[in-house]
Protein backbone atom coordinates (compact mmCIF):
# COMPACT_ATOMS: atom_id res chain seq x y z
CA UNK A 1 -45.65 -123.06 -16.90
CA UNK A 2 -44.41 -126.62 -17.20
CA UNK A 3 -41.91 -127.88 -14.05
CA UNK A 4 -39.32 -127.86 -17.12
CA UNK A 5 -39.52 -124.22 -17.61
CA UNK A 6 -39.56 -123.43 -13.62
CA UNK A 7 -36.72 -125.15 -12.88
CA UNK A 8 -35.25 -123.63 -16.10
CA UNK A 9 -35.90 -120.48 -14.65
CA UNK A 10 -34.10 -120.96 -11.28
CA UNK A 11 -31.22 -122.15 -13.80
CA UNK A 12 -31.08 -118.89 -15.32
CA UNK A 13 -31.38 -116.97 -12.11
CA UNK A 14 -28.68 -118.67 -10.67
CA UNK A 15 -26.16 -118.01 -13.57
CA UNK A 16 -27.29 -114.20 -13.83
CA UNK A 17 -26.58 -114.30 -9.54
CA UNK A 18 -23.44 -116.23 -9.78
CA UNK A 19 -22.07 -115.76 -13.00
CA UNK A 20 -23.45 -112.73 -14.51
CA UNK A 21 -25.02 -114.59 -17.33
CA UNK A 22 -28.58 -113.48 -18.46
CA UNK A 23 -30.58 -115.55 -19.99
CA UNK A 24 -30.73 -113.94 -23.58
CA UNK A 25 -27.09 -115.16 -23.73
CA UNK A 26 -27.89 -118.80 -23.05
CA UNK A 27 -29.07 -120.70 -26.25
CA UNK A 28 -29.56 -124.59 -26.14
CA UNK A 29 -25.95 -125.15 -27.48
CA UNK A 30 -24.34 -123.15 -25.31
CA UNK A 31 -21.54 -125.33 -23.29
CA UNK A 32 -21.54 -124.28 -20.04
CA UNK A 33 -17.49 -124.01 -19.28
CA UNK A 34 -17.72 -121.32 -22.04
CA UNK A 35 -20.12 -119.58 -20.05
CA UNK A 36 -17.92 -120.09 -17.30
CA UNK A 37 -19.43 -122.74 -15.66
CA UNK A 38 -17.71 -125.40 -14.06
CA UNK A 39 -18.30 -128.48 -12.20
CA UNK A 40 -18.91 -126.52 -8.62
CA UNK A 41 -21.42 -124.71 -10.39
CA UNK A 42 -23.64 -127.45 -11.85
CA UNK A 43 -23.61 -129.82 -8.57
CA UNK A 44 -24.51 -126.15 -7.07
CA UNK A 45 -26.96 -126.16 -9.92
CA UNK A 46 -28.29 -129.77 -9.14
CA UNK A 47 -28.49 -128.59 -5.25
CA UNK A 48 -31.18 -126.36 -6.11
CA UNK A 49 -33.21 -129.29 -8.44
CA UNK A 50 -33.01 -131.57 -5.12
CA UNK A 51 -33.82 -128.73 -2.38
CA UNK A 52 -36.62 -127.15 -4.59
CA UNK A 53 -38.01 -129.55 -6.81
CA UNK A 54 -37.08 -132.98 -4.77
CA UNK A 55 -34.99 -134.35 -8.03
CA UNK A 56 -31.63 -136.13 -7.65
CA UNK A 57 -29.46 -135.89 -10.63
CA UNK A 58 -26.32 -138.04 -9.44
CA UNK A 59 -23.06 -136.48 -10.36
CA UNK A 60 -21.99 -139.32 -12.85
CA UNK A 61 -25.18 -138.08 -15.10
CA UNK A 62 -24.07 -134.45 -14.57
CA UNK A 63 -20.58 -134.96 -15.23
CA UNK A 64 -21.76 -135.64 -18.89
CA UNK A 65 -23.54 -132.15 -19.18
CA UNK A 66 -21.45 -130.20 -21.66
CA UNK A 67 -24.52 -127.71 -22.76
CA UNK A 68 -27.41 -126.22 -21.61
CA UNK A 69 -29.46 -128.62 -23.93
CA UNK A 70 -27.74 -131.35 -22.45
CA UNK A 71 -28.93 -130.01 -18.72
CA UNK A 72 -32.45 -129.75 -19.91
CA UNK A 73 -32.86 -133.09 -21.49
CA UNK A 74 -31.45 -134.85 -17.91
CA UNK A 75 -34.08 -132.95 -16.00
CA UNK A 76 -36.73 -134.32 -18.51
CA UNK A 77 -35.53 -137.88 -18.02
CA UNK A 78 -35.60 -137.54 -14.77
CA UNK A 79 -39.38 -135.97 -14.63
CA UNK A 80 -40.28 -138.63 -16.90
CA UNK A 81 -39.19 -141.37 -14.68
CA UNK A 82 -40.55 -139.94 -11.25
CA UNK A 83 -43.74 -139.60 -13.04
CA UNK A 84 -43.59 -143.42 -14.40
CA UNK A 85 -42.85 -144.63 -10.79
CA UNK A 86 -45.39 -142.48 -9.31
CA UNK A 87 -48.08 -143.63 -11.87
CA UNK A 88 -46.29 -147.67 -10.91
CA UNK A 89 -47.55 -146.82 -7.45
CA UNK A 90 -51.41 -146.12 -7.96
């Protein structure tokens, strides 16, 4: 299991927890404020990236999330450049 698809998984655990939203209801285009999600919820969200996975995502990027797509494809930017600084370091 890519980190992608972990941290994808806490994502969907946290909206079944807190919003009552299971994953089979969550497509790639979903926008999250139709799911219910607002702006508490994704810093909430990005809380859990930083604690667990050690990934900022700075609230003007995740102001632009609209979907669930859109949440996905910041977390693999931001993957992608950890893993170019880290490999800049060796």
């Amino acid at each position: 299991m890519s980190i992608v698809d972990e941290i994808q998984k806490d994502i969907f655990e946290y909206l079944d927890s807190h919003y009552g939203i299971e994953q089979h209801e969550i497509k790639g285009h979903s926008a999250l404020n139709e799911l219910g999600v607002d702006s508490l919820g994704l810093l909430a969200i990005a809380d859990i990236v930083k604690k667990k996975y050690g990934i900022v995502l700075d609230d003007e990027r995740i102001a632009s999330v609209r979907t669930f797509q859109d949440f996905t494809d910041l977390l693999e930017r931001k993957l992608a450049a950890k893993q170019a600084a880290i490999g800049a370091e060796s």
